[in-house]
PDB file of N, CA and C in Angstrom:
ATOM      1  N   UNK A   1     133.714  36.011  70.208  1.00  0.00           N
ATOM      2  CA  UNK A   1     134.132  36.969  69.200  1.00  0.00           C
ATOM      3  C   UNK A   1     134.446  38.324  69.832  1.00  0.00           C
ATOM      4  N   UNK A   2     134.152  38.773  70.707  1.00  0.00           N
ATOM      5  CA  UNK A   2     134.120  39.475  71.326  1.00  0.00           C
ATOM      6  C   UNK A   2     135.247  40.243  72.508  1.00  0.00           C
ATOM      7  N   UNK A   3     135.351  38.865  72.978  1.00  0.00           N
ATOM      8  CA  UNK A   3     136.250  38.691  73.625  1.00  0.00           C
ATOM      9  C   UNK A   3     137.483  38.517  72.968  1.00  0.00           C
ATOM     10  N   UNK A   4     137.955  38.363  71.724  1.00  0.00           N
ATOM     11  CA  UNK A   4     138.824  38.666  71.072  1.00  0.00           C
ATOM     12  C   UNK A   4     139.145  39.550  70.470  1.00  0.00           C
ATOM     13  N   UNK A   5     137.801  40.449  70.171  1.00  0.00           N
ATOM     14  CA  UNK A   5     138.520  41.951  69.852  1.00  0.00           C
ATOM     15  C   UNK A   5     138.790  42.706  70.923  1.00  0.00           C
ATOM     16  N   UNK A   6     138.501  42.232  72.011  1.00  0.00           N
ATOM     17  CA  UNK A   6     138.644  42.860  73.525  1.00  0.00           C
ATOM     18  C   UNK A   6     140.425  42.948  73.422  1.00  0.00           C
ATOM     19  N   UNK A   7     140.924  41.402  73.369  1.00  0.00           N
ATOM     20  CA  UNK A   7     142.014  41.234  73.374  1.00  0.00           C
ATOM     21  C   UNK A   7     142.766  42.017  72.267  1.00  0.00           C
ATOM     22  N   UNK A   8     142.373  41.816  71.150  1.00  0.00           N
ATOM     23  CA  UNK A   8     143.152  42.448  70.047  1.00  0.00           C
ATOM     24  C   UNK A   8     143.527  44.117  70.074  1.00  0.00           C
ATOM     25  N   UNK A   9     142.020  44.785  71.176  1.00  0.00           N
ATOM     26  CA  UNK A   9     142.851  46.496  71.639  1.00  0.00           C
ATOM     27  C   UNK A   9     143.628  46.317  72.914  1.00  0.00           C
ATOM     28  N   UNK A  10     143.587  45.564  73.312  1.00  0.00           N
ATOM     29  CA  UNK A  10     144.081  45.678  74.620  1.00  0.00           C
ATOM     30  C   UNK A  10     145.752  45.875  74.140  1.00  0.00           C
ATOM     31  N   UNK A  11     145.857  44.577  73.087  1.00  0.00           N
ATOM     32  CA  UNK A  11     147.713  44.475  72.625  1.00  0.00           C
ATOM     33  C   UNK A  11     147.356  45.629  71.875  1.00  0.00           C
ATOM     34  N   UNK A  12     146.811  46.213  71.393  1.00  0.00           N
ATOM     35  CA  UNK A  12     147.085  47.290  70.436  1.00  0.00           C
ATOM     36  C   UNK A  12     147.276  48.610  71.274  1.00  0.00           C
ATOM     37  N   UNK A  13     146.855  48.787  72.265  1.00  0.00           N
ATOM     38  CA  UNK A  13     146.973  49.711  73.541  1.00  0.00           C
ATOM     39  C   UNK A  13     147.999  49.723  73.746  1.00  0.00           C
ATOM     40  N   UNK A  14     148.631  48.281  74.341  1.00  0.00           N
ATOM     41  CA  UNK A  14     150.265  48.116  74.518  1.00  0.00           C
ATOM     42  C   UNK A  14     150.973  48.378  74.162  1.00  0.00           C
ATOM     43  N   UNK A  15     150.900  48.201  72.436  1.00  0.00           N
ATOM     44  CA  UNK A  15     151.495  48.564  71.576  1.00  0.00           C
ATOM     45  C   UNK A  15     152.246  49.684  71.723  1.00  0.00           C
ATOM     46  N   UNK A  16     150.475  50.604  71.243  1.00  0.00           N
ATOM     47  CA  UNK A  16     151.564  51.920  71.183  1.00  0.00           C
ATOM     48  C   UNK A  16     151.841  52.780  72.684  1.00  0.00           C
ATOM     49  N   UNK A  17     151.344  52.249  73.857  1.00  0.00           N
ATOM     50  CA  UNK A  17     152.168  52.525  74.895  1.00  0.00           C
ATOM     51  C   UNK A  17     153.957  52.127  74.828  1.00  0.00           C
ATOM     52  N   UNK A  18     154.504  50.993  74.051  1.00  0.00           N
ATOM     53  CA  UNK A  18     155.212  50.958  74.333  1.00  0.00           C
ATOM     54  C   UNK A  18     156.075  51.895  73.494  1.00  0.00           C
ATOM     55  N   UNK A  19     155.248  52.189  71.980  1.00  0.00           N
ATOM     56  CA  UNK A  19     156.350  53.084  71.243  1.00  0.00           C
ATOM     57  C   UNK A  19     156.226  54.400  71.919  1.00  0.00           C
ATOM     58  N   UNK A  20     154.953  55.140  73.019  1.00  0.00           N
ATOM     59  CA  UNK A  20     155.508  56.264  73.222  1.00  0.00           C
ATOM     60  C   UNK A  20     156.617  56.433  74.266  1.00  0.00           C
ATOM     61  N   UNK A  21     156.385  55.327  75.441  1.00  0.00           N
ATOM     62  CA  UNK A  21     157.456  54.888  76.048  1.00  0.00           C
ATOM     63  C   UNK A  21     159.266  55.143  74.974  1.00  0.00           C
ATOM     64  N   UNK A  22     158.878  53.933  74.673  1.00  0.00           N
ATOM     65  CA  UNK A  22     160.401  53.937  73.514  1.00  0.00           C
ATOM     66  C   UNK A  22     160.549  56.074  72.652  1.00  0.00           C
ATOM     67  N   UNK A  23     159.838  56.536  72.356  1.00  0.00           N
ATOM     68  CA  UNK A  23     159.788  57.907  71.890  1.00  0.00           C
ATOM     69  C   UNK A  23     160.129  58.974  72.911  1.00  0.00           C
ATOM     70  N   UNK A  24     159.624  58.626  74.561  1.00  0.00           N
ATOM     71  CA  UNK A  24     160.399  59.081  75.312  1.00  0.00           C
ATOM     72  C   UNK A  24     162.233  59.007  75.995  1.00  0.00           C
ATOM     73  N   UNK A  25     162.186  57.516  76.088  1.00  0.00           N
ATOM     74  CA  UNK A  25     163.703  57.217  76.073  1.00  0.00           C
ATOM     75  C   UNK A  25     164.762  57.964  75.290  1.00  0.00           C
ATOM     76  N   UNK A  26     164.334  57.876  73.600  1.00  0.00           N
ATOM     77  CA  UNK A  26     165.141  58.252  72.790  1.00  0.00           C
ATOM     78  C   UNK A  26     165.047  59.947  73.092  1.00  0.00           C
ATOM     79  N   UNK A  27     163.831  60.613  73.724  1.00  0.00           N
ATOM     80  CA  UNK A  27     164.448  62.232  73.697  1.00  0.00           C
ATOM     81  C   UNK A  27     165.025  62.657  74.721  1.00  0.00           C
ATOM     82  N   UNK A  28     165.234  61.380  76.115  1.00  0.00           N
ATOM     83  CA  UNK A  28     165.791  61.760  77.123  1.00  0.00           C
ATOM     84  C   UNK A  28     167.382  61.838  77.054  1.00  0.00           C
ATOM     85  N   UNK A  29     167.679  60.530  76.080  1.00  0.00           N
ATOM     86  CA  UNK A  29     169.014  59.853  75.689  1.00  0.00           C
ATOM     87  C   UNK A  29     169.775  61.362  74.955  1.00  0.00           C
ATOM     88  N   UNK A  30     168.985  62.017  73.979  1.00  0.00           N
ATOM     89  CA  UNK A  30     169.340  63.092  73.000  1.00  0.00           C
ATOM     90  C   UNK A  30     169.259  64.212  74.038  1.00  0.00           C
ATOM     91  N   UNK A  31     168.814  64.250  74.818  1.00  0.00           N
ATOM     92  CA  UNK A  31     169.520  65.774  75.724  1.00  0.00           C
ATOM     93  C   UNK A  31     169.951  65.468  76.809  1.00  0.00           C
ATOM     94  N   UNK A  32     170.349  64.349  77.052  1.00  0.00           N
ATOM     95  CA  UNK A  32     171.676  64.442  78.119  1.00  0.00           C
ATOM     96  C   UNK A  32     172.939  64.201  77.601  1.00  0.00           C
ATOM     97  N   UNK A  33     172.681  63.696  76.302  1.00  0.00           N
ATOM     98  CA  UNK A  33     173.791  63.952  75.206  1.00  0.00           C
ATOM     99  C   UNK A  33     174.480  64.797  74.832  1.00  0.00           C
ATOM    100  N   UNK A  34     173.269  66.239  74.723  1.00  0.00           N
ATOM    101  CA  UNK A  34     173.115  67.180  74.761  1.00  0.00           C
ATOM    102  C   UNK A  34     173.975  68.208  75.537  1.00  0.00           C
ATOM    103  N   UNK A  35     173.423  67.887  77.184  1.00  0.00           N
ATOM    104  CA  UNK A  35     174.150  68.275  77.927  1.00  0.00           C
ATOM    105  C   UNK A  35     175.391  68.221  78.589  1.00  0.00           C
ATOM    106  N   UNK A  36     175.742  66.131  78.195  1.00  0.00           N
ATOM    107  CA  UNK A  36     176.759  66.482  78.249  1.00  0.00           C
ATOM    108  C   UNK A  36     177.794  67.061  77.570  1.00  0.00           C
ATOM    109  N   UNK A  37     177.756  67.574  76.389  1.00  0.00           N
ATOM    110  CA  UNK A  37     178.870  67.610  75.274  1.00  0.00           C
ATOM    111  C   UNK A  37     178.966  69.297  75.944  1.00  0.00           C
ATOM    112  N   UNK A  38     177.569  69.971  76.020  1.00  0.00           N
ATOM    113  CA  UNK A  38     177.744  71.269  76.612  1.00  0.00           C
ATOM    114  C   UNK A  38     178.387  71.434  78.054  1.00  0.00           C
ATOM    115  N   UNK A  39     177.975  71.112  78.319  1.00  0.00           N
ATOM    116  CA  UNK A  39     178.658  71.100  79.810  1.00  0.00           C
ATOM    117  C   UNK A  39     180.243  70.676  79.800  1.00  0.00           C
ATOM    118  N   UNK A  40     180.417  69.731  78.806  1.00  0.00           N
ATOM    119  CA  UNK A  40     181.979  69.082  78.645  1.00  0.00           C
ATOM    120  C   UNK A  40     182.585  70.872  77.862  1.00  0.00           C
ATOM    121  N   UNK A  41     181.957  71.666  77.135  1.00  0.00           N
ATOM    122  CA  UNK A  41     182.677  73.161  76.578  1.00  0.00           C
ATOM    123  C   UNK A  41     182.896  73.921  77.502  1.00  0.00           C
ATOM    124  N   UNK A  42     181.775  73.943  78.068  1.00  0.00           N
ATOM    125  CA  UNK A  42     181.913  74.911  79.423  1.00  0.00           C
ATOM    126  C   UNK A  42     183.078  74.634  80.450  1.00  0.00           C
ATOM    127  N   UNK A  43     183.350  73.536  80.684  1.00  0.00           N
ATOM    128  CA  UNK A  43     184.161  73.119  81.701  1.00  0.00           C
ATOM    129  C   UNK A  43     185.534  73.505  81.349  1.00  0.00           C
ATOM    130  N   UNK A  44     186.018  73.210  79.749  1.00  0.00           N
ATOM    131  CA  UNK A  44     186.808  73.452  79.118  1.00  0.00           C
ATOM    132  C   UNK A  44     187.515  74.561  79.013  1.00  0.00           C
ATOM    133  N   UNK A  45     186.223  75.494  78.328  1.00  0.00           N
ATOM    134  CA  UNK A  45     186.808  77.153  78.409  1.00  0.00           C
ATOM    135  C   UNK A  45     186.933  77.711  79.648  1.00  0.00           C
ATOM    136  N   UNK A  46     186.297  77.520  80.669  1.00  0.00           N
ATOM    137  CA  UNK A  46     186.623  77.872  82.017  1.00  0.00           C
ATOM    138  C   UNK A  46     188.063  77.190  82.714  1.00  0.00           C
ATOM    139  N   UNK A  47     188.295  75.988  82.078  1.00  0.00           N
ATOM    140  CA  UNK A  47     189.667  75.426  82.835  1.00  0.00           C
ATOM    141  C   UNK A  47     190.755  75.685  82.563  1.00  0.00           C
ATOM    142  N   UNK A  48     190.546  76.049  80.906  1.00  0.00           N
ATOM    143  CA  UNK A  48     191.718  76.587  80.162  1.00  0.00           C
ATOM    144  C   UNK A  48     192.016  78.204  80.160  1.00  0.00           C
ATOM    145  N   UNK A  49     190.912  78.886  80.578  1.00  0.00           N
ATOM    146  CA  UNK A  49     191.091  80.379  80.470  1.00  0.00           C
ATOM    147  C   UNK A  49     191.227  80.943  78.702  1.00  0.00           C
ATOM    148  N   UNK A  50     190.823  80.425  77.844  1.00  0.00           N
ATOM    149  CA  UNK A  50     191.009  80.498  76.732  1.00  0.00           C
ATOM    150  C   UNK A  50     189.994  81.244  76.371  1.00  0.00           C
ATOM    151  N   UNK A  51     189.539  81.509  74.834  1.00  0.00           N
ATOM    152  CA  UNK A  51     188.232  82.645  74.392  1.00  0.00           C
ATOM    153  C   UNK A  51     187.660  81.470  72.947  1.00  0.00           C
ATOM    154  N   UNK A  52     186.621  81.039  73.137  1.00  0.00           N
ATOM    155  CA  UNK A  52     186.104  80.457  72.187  1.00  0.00           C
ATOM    156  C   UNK A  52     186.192  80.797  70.911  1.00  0.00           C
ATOM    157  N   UNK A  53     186.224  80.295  69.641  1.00  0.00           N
ATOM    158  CA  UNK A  53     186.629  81.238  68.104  1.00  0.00           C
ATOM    159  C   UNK A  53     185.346  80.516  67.436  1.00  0.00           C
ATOM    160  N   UNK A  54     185.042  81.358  66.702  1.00  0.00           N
ATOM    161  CA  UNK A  54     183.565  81.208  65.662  1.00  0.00           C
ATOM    162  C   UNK A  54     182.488  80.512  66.404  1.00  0.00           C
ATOM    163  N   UNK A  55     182.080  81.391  67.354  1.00  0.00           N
ATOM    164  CA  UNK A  55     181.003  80.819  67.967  1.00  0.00           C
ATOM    165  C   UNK A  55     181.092  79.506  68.268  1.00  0.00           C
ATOM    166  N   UNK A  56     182.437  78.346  68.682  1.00  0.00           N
ATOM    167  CA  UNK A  56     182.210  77.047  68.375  1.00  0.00           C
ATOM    168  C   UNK A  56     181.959  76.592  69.777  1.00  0.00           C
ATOM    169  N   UNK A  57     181.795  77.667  70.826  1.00  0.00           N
ATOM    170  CA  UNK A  57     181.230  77.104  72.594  1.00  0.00           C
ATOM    171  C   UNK A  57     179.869  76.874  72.442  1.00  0.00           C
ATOM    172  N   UNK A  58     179.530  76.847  71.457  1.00  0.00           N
ATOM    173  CA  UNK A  58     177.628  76.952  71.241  1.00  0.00           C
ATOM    174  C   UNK A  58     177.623  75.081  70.507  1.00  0.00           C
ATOM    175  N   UNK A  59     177.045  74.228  71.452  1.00  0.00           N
ATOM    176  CA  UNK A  59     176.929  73.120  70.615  1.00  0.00           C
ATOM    177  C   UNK A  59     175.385  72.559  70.508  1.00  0.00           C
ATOM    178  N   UNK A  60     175.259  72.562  69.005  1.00  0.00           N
ATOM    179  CA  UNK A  60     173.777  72.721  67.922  1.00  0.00           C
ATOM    180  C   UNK A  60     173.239  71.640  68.890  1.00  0.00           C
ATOM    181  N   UNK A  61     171.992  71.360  68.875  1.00  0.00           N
ATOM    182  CA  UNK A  61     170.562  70.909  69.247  1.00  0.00           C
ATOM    183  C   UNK A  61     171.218  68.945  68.721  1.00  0.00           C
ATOM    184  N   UNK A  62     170.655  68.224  69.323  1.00  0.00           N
ATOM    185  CA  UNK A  62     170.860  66.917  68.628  1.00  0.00           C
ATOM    186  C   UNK A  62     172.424  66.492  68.162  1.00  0.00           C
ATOM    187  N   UNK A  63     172.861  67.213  68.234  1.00  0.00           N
ATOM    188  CA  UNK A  63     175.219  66.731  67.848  1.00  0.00           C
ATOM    189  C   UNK A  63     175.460  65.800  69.345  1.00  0.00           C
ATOM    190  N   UNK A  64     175.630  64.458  68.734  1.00  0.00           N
ATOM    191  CA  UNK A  64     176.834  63.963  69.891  1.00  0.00           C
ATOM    192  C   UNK A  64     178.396  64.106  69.524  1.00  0.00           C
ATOM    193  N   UNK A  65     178.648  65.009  68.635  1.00  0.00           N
ATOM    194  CA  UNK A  65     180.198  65.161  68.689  1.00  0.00           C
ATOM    195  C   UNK A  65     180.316  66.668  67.984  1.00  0.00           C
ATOM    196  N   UNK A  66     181.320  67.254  68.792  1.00  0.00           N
ATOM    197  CA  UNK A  66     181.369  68.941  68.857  1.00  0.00           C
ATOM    198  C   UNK A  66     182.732  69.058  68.388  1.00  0.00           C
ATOM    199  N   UNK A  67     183.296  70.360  67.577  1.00  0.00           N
ATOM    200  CA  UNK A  67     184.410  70.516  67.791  1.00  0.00           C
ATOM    201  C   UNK A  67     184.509  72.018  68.022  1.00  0.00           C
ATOM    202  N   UNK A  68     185.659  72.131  69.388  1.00  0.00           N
ATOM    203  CA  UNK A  68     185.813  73.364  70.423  1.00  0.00           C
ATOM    204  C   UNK A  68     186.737  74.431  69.695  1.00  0.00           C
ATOM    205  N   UNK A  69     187.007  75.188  69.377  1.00  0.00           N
ATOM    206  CA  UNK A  69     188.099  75.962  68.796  1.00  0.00           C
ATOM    207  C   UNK A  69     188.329  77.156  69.879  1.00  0.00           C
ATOM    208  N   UNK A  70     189.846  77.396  70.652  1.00  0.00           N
ATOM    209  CA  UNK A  70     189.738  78.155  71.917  1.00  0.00           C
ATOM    210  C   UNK A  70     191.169  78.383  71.041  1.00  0.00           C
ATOM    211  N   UNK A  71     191.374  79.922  71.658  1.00  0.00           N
ATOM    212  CA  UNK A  71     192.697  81.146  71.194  1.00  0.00           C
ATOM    213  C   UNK A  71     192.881  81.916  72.509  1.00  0.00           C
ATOM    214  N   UNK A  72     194.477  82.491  72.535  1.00  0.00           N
ATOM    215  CA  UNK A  72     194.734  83.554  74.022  1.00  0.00           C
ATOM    216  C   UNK A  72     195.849  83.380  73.986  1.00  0.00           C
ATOM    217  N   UNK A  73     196.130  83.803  74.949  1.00  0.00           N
ATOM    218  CA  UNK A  73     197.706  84.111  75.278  1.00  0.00           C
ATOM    219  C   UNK A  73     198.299  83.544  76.307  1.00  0.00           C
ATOM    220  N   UNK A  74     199.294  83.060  76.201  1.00  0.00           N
ATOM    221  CA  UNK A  74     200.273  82.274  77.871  1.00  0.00           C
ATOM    222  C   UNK A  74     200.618  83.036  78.081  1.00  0.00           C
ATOM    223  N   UNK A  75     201.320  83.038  79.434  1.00  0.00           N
ATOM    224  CA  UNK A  75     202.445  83.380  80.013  1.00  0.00           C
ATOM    225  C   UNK A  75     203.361  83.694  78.989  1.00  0.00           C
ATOM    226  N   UNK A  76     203.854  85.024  79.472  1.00  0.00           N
ATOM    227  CA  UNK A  76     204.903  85.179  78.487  1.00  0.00           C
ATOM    228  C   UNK A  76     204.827  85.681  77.104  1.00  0.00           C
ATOM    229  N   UNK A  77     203.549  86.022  76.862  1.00  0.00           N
ATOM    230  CA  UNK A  77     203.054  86.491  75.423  1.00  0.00           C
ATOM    231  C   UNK A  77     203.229  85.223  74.530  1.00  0.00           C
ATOM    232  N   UNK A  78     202.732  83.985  74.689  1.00  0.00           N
ATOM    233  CA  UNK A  78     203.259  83.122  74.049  1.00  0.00           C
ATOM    234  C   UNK A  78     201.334  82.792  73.316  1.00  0.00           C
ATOM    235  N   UNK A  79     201.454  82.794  71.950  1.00  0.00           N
ATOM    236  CA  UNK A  79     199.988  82.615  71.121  1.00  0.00           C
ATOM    237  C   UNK A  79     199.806  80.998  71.484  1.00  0.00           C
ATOM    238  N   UNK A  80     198.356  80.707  71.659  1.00  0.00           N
ATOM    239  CA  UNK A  80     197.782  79.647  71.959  1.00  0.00           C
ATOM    240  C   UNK A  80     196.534  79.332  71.269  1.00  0.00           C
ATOM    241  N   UNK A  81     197.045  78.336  70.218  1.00  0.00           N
ATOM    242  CA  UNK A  81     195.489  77.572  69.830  1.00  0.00           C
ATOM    243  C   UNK A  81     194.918  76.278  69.918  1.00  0.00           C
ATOM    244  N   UNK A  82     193.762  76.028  70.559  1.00  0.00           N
ATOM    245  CA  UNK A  82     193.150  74.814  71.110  1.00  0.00           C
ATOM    246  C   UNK A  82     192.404  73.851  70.307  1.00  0.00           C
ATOM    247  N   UNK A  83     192.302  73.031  69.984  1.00  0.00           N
ATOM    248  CA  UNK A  83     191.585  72.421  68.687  1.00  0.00           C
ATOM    249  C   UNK A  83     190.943  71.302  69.834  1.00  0.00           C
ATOM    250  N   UNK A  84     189.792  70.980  70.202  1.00  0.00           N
ATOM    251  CA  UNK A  84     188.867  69.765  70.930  1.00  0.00           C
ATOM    252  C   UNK A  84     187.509  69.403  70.443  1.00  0.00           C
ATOM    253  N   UNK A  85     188.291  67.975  69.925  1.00  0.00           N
ATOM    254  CA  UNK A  85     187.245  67.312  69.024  1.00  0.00           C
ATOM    255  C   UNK A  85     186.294  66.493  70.377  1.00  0.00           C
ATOM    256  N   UNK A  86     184.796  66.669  70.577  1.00  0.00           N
ATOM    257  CA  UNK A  86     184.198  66.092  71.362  1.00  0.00           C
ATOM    258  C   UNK A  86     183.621  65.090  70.922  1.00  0.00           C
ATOM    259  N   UNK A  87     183.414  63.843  71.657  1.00  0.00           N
ATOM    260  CA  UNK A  87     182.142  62.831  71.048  1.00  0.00           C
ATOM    261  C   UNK A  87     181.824  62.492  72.592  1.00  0.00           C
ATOM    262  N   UNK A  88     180.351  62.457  72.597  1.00  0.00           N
ATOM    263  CA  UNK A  88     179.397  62.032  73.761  1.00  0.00           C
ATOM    264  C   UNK A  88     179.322  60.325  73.802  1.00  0.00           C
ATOM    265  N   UNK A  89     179.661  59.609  74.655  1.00  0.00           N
ATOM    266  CA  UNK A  89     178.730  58.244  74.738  1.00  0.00           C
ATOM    267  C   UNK A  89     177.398  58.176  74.761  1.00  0.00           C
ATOM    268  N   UNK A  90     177.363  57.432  73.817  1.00  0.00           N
ATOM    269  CA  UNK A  90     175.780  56.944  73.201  1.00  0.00           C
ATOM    270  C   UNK A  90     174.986  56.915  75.055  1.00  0.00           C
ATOM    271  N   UNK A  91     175.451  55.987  75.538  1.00  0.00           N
ATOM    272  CA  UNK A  91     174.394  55.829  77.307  1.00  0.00           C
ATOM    273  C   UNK A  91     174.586  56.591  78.062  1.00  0.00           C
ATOM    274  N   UNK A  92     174.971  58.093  77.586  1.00  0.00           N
ATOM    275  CA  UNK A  92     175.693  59.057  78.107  1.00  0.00           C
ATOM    276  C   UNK A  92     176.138  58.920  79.549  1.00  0.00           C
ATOM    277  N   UNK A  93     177.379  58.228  79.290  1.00  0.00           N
ATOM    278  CA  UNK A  93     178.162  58.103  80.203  1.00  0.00           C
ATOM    279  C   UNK A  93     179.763  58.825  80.113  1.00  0.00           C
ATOM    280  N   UNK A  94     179.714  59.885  79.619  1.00  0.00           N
ATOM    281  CA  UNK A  94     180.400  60.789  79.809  1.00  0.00           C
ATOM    282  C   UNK A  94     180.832  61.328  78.322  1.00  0.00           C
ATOM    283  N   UNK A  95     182.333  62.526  77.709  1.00  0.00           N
ATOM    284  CA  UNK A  95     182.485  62.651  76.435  1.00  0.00           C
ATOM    285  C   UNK A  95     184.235  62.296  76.576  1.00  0.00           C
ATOM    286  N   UNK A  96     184.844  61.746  75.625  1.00  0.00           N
ATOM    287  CA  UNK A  96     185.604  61.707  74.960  1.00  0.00           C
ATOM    288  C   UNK A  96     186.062  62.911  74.366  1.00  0.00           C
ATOM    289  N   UNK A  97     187.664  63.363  74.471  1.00  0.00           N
ATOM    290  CA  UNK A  97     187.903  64.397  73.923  1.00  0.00           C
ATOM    291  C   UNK A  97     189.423  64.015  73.344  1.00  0.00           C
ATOM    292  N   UNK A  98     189.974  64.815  72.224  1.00  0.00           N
ATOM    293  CA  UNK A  98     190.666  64.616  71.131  1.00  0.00           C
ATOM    294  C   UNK A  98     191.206  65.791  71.466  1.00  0.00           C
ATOM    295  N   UNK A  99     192.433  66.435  71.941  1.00  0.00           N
ATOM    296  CA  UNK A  99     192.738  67.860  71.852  1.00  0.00           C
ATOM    297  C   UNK A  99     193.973  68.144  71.512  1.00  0.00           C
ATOM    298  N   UNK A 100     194.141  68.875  70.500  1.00  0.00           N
ATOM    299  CA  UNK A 100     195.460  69.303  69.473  1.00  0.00           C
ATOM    300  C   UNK A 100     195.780  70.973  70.139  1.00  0.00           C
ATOM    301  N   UNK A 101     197.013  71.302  70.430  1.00  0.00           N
ATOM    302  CA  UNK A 101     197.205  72.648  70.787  1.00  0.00           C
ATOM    303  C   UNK A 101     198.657  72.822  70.221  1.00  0.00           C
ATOM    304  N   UNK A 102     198.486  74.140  69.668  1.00  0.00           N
ATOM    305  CA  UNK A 102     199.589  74.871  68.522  1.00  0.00           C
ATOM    306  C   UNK A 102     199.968  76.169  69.397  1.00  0.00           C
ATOM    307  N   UNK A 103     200.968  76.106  69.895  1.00  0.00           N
ATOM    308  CA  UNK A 103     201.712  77.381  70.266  1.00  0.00           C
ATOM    309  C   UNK A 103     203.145  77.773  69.653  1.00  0.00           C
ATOM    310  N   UNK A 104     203.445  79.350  69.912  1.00  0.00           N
ATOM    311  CA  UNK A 104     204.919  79.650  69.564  1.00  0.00           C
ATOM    312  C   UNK A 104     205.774  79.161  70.202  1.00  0.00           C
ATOM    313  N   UNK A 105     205.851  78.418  71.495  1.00  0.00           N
ATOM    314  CA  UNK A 105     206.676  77.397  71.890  1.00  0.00           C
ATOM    315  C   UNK A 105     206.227  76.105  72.255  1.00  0.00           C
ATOM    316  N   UNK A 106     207.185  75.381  71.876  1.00  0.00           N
ATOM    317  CA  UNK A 106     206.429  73.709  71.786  1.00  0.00           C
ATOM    318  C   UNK A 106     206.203  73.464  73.697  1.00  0.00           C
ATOM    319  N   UNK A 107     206.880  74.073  74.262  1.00  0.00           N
ATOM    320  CA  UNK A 107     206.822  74.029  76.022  1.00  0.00           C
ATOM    321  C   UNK A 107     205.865  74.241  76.339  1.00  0.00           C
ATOM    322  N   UNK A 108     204.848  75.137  75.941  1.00  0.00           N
ATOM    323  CA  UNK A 108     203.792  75.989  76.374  1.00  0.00           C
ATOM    324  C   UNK A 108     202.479  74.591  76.219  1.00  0.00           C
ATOM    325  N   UNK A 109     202.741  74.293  74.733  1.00  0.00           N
ATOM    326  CA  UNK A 109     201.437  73.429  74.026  1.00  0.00           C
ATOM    327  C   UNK A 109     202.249  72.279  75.050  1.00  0.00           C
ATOM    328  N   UNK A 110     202.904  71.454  75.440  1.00  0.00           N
ATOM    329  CA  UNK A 110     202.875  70.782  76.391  1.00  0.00           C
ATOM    330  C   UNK A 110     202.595  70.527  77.249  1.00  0.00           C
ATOM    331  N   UNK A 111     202.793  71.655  78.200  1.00  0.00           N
ATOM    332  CA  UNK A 111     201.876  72.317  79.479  1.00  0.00           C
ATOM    333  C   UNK A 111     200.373  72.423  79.138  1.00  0.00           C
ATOM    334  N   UNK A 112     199.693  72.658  78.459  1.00  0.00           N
ATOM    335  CA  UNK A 112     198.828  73.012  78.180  1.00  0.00           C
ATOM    336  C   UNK A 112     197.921  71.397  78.002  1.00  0.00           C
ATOM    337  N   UNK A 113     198.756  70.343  77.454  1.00  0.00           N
ATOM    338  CA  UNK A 113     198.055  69.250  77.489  1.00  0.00           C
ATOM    339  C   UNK A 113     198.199  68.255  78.240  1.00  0.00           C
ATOM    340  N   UNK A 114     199.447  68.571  78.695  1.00  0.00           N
ATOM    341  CA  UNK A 114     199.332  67.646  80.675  1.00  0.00           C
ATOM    342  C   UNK A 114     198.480  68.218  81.270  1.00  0.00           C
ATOM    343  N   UNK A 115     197.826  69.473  81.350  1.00  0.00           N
ATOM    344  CA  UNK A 115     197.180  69.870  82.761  1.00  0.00           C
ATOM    345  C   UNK A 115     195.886  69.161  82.355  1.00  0.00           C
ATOM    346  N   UNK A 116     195.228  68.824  81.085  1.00  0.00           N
ATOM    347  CA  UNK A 116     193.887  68.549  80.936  1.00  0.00           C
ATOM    348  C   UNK A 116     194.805  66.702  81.253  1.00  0.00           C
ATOM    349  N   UNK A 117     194.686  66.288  80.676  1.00  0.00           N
ATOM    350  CA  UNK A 117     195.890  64.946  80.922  1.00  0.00           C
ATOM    351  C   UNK A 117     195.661  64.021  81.925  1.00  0.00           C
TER     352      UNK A 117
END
């Protein structure tokens, strides 16, 4: 009898070793998620030379998908707006990006999306 409640904490030990195990995974998974989606803005506004609009270089706590809003000027006085929809891979293996750009010449927003391209 004894020897079976021996056994019965032992799996119950396991148990919840394994959910804190599993409770760690999931908060490691959520901030490299994290980081990457941030790190994917940063790279962005620095490559593009652009100026972030409504605070949207700031991406919230727990989001695997961001959207970037970047404004400035080309060459040429030509207005530039950046629209980059982010989503992180779940095994964070890198982000996916979606990017729409609106300028006063359609040449400019072209250039602008071959160079990321």
């Amino acid at each position: 009898m004894i020897l079976l409640l021996l056994h019965l904490l032992l799996l119950l030990l396991l148990l919840i070793l394994l959910l804190l195990l599993l409770l760690l995974l999931m908060l490691l998974l959520l901030t490299s998620v994290l980081r990457c989606c941030t790190d994917a803005v940063k790279n962005i506004v620095d490559f593009l030379g652009l100026q972030a609009c409504e605070r949207s270089d700031k991406v919230p706590e727990g989001k695997s998908a961001h959207t970037l809003y970047l404004a400035g000027m080309f060459r040429g006085g030509h207005d530039v707006l950046v629209r980059c929809k982010l989503a992180a891979a779940a095994d964070g293996g890198g982000v996916t990006m979606q990017m729409t750009v609106r300028s006063t010449d359609s040449n400019v927003s072209q250039v602008i999306v071959t160079t990321i391209a």
